[in-house]
C-alpha atoms as a PDB file:
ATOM      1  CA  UNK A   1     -44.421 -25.304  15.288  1.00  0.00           C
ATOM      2  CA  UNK A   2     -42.847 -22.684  12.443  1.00  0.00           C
ATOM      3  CA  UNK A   3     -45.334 -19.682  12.089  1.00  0.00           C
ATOM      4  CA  UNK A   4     -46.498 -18.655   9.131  1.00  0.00           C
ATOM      5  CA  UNK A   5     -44.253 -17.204   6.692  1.00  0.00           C
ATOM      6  CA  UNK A   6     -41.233 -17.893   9.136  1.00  0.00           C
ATOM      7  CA  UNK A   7     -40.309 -21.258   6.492  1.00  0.00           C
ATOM      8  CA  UNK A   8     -40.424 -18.859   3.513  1.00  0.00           C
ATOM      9  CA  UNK A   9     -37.950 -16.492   5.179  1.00  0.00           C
ATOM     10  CA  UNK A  10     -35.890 -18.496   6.243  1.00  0.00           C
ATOM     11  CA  UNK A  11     -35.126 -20.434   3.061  1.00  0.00           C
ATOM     12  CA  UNK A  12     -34.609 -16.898   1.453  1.00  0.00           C
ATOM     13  CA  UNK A  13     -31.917 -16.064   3.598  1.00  0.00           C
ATOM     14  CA  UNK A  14     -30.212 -19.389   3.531  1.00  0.00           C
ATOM     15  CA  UNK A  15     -30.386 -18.693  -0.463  1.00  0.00           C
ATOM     16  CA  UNK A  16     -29.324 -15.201  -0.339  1.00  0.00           C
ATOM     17  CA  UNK A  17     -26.322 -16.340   1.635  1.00  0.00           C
ATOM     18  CA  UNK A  18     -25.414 -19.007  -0.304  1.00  0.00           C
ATOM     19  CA  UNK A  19     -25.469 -17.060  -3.074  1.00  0.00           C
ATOM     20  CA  UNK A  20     -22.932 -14.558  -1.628  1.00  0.00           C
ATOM     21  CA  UNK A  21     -20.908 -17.120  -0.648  1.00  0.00           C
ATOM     22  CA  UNK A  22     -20.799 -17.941  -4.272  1.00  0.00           C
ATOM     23  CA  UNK A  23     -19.662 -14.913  -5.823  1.00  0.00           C
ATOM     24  CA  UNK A  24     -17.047 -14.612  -2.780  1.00  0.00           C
ATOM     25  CA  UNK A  25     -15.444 -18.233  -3.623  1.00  0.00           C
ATOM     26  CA  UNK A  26     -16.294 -16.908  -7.640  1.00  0.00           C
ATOM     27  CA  UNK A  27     -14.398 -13.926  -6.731  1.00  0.00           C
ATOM     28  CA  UNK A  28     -11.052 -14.900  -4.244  1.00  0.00           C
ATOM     29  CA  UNK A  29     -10.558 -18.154  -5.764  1.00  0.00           C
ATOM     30  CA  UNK A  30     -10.798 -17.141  -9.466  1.00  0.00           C
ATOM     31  CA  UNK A  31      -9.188 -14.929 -12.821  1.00  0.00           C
ATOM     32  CA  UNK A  32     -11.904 -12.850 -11.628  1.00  0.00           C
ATOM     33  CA  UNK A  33      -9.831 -11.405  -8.593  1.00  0.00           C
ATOM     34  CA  UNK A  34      -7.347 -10.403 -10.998  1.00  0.00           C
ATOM     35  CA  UNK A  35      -9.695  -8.327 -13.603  1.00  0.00           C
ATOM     36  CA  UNK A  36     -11.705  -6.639 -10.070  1.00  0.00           C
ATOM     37  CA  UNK A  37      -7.756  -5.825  -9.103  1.00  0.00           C
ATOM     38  CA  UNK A  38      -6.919  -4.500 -12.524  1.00  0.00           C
ATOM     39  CA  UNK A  39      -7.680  -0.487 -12.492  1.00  0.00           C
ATOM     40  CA  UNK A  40      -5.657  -0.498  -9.766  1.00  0.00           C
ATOM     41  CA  UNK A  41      -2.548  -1.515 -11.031  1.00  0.00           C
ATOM     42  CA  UNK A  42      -0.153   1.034 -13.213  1.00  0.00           C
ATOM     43  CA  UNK A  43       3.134   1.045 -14.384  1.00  0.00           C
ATOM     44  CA  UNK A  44       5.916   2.564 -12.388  1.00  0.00           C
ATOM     45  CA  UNK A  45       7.040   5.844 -14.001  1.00  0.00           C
ATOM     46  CA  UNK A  46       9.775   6.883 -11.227  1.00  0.00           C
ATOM     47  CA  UNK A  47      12.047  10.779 -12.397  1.00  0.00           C
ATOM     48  CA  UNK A  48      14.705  12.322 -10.798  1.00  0.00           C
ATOM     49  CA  UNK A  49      13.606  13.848  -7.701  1.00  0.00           C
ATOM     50  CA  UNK A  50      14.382  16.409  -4.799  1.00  0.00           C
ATOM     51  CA  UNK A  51      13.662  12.859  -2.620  1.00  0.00           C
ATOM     52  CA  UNK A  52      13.108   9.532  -2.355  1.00  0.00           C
ATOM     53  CA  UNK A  53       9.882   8.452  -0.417  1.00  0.00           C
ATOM     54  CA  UNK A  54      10.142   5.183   1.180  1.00  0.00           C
ATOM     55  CA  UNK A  55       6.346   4.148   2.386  1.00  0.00           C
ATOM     56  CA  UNK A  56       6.543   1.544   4.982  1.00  0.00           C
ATOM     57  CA  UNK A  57       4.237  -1.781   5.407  1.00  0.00           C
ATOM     58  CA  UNK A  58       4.915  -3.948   7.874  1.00  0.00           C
ATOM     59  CA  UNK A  59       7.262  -5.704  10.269  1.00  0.00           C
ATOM     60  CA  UNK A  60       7.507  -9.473  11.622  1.00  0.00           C
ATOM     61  CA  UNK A  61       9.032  -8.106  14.642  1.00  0.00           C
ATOM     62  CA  UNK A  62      11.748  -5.774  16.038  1.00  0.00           C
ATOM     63  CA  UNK A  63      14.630  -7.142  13.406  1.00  0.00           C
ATOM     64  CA  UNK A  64      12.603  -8.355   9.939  1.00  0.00           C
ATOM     65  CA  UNK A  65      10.461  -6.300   7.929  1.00  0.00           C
ATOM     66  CA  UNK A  66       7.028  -8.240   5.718  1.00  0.00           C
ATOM     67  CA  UNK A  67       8.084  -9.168   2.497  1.00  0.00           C
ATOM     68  CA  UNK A  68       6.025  -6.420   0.710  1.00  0.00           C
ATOM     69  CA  UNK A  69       8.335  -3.838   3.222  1.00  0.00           C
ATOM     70  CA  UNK A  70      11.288  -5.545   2.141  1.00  0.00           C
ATOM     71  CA  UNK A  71      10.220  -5.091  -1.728  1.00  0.00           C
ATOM     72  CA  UNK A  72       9.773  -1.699  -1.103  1.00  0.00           C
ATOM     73  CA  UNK A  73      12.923  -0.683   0.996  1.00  0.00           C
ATOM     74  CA  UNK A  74      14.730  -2.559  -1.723  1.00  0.00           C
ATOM     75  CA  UNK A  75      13.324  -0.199  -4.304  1.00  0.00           C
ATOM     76  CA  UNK A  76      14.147   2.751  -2.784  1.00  0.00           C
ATOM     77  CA  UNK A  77      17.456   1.349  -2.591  1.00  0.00           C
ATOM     78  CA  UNK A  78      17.464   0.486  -6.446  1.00  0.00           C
ATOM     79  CA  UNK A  79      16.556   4.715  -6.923  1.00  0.00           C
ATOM     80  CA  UNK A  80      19.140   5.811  -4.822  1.00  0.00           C
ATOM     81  CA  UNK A  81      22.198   3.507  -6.072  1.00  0.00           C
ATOM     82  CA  UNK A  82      20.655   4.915  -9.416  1.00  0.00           C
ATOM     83  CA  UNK A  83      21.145   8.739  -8.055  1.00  0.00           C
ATOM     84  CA  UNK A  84      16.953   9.587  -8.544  1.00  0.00           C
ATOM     85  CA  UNK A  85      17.414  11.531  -5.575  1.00  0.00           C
ATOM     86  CA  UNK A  86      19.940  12.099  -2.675  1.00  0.00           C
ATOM     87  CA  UNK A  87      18.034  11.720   0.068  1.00  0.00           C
ATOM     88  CA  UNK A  88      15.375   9.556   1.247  1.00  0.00           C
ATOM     89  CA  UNK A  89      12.591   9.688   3.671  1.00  0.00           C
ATOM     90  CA  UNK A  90      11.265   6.719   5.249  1.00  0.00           C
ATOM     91  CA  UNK A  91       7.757   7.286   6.369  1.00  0.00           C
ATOM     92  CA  UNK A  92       5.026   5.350   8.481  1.00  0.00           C
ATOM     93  CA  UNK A  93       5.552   3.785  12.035  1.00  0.00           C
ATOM     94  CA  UNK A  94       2.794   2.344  14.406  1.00  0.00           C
ATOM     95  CA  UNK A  95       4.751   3.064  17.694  1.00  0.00           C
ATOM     96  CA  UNK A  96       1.204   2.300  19.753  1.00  0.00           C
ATOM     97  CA  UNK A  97       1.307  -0.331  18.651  1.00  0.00           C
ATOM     98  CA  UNK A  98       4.886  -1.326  19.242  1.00  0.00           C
ATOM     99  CA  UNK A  99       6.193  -0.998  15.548  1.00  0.00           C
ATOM    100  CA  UNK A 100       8.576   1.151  14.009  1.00  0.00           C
ATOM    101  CA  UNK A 101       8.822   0.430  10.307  1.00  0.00           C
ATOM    102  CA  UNK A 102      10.041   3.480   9.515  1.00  0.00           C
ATOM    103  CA  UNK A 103      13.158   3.608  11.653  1.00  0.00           C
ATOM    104  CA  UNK A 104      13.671  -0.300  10.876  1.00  0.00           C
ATOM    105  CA  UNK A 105      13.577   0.418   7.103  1.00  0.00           C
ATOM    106  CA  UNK A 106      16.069   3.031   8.127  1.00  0.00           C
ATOM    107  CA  UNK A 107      18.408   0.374   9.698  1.00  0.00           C
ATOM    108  CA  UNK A 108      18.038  -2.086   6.825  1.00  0.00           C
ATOM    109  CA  UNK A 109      18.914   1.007   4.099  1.00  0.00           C
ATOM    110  CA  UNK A 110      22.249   1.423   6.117  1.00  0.00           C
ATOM    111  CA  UNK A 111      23.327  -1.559   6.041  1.00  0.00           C
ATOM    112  CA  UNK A 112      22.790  -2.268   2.442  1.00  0.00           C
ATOM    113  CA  UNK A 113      25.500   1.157   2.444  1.00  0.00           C
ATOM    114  CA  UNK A 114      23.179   3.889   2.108  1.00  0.00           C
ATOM    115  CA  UNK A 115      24.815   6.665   4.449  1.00  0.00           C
ATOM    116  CA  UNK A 116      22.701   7.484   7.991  1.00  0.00           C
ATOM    117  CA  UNK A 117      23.113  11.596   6.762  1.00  0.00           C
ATOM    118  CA  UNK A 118      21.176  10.586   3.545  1.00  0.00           C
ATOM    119  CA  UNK A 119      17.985   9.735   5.608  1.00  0.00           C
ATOM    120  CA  UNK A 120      15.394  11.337   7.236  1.00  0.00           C
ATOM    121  CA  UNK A 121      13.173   9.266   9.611  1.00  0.00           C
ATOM    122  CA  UNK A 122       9.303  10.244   9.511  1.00  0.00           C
ATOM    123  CA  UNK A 123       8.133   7.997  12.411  1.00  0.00           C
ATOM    124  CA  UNK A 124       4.680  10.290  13.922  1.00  0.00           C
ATOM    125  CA  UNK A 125       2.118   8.649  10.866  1.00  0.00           C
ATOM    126  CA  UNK A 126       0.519   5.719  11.345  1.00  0.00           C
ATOM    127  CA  UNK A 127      -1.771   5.736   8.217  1.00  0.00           C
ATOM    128  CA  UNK A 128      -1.240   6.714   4.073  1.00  0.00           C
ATOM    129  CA  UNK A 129      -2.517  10.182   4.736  1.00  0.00           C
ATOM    130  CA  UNK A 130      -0.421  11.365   7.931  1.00  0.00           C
ATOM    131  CA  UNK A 131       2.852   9.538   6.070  1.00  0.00           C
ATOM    132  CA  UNK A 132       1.620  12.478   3.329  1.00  0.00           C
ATOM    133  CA  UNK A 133       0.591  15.310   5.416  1.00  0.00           C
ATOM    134  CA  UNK A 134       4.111  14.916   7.166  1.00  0.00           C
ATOM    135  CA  UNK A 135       6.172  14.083   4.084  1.00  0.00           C
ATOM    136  CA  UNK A 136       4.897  17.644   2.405  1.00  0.00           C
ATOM    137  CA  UNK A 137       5.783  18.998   5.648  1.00  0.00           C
ATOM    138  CA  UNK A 138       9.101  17.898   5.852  1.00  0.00           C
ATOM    139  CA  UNK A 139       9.727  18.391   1.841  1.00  0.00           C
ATOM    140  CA  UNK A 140       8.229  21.856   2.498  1.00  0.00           C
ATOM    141  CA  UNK A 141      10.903  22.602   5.233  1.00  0.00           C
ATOM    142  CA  UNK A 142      14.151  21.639   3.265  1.00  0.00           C
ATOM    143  CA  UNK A 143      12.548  23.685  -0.136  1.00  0.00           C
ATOM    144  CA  UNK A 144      12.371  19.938  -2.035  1.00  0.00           C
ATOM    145  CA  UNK A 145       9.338  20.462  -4.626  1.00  0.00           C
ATOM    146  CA  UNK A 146       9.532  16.120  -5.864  1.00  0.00           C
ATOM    147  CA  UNK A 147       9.052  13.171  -4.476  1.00  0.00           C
ATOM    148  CA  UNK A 148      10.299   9.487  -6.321  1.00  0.00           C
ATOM    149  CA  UNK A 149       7.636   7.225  -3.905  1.00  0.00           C
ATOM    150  CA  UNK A 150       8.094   4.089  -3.639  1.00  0.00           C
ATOM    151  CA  UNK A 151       4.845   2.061  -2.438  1.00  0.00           C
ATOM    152  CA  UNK A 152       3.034  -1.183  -3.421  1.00  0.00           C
ATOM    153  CA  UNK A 153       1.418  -1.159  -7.102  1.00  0.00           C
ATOM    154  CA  UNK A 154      -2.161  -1.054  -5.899  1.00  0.00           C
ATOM    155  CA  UNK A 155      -1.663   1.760  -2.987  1.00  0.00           C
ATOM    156  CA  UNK A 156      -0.200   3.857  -5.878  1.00  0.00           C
ATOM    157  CA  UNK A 157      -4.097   5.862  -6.687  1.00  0.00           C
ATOM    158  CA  UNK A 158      -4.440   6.389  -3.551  1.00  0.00           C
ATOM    159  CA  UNK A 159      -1.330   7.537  -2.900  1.00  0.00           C
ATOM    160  CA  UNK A 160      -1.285   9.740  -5.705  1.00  0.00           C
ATOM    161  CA  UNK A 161      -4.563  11.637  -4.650  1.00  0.00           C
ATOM    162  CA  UNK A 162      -3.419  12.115  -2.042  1.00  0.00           C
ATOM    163  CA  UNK A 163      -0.006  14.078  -2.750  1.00  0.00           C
ATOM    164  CA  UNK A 164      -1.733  15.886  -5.769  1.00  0.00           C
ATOM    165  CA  UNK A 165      -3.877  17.070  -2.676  1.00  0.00           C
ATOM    166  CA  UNK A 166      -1.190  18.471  -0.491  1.00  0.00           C
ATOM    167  CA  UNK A 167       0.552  19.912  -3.921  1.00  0.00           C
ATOM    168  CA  UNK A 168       3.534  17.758  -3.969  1.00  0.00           C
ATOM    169  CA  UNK A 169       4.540  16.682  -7.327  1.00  0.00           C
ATOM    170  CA  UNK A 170       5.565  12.697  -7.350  1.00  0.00           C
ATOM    171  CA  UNK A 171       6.681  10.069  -9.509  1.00  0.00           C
ATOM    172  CA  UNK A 172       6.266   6.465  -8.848  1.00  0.00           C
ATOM    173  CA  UNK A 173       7.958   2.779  -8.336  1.00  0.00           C
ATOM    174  CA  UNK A 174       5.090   0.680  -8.180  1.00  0.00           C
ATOM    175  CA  UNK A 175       6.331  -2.411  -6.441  1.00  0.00           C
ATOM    176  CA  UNK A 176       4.233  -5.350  -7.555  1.00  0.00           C
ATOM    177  CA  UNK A 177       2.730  -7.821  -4.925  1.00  0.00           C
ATOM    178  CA  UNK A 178       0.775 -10.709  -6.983  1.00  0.00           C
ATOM    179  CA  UNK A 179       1.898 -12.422 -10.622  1.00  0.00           C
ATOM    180  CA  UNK A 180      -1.049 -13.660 -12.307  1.00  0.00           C
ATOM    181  CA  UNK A 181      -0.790 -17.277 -11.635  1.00  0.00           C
ATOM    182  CA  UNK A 182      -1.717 -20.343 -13.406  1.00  0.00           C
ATOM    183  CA  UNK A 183      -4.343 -23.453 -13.141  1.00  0.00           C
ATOM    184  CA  UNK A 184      -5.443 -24.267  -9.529  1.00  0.00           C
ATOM    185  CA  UNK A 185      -2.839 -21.784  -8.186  1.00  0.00           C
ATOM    186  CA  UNK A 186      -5.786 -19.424  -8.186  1.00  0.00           C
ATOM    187  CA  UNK A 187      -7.114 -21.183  -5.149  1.00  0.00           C
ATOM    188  CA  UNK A 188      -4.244 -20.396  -3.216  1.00  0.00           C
ATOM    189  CA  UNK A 189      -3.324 -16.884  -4.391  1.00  0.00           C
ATOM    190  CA  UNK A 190      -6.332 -15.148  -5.491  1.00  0.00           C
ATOM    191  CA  UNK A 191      -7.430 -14.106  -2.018  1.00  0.00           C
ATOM    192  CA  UNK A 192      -4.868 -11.558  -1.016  1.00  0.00           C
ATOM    193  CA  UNK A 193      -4.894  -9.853  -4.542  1.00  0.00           C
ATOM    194  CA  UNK A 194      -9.236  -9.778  -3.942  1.00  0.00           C
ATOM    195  CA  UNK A 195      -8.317  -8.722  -0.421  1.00  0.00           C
ATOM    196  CA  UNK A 196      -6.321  -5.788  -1.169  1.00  0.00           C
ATOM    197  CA  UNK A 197      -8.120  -4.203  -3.841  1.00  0.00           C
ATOM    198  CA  UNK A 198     -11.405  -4.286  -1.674  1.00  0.00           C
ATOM    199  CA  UNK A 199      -9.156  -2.464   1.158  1.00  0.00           C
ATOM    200  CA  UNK A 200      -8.114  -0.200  -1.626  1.00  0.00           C
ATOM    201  CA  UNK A 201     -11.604   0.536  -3.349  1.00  0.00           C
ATOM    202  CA  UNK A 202     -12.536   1.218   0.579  1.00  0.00           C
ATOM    203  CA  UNK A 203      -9.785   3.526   1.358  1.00  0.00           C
ATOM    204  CA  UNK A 204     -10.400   5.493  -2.132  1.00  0.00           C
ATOM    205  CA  UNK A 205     -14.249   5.863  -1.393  1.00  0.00           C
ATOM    206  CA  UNK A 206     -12.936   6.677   2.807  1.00  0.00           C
ATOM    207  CA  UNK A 207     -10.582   9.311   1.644  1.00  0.00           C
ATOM    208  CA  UNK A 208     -13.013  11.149  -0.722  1.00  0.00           C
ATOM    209  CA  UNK A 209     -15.472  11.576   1.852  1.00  0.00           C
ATOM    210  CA  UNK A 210     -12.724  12.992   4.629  1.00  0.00           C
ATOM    211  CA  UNK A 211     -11.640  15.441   1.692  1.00  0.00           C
ATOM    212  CA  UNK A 212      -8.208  13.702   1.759  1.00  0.00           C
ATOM    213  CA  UNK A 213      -7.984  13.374  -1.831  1.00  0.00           C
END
């Protein structure tokens, strides 16, 4: 036999969760995950630098980076065939976990011709702000004042903060992840672009509170 008040309760929690469950399907499967993404895209504004920054993402496994790290070793490609800097660094590995992005973004830039002496390997971060702690480092220790970085459109703010933080002057090439798509196509896509900026929004209210930006 329910005890008193137990009924009430319990039909305001199974509205309170319907009701999130809502907004979430409102929100991923929606325009609407495109408008909460919005202040974090920007337009790439990328200047001739001291260096190129190459910010890694991901690999599939020891030979094939994720697309998105593909993208983005392709840009830094694109800025160094188009002489924005003479050097790169490729930053951000996960070696406890078993991945080395950085040194496999590395191998990729060779073989698209980009000689070995015109990059550095920056393989001891495993997170946005060690790849920038040890990038300043490194740019410190060779006397180089700017950075071209090349990272995914919505890690740019972050990214930036973080930089402006350790005093190192950058430029960007926002690589862009999502197109806005069309008709029921939101069904499909609108997740990871909801996905990301929530990791983002995170990450920007994280970093204040460490002081990292």
């Amino acid at each position: 036999m329910w005890k008193t008040g137990l009924v009430p309760r319990a039909s305001s929690l199974f509205k309170a969760i319907f009701v999130m469950l809502s907004l979430y399907f409102v929100l991923t499967a929606s325009p609407l995950a495109y408008y909460y993404a919005a202040p974090l895209y920007v337009q790439s504004n990328p200047r001739r630098s001291d260096v190129i920054v190459l910010m890694s993402s991901g690999q599939l496994d020891p030979d094939w980076l994720t697309p998105d790290a593909a993208q983005r070793t392709l840009g830094a490609l694109k800025l160094f065939r188009e002489q924005y800097a003479s050097r790169i660094i490729s930053s951000g590995s996960q070696f406890r976990a078993g991945r080395h992005q950085a040194e496999l973004q590395a191998i990729w830039l060779e073989r698209a011709g980009v000689p070995a002496a015109s990059i550095l390997i920056e393989g001891r971060s495993s997170r946005t702000y060690e790849s920038g702690v040890e990038v300043a480092q490194i740019m410190a220790a060779h006397g180089w004042k700017s950075a071209a970085v090349v990272t995914s459109q919505m890690d740019v703010p972050r990214l930036n903060l973080v930089f402006r933080k350790l005093g190192v002057e950058t430029s960007f090439l926002a690589v862009p992840e999502f197109n806005r798509p069309k008709g029921l196509d939101y069904v499909r896509s609108a997740l990871p672009v909801a996905y990301h900026a929530t990791y983002e929004y995170a990450g920007l209210i994280l970093y204040k509170f460490k002081g990292w930006i």
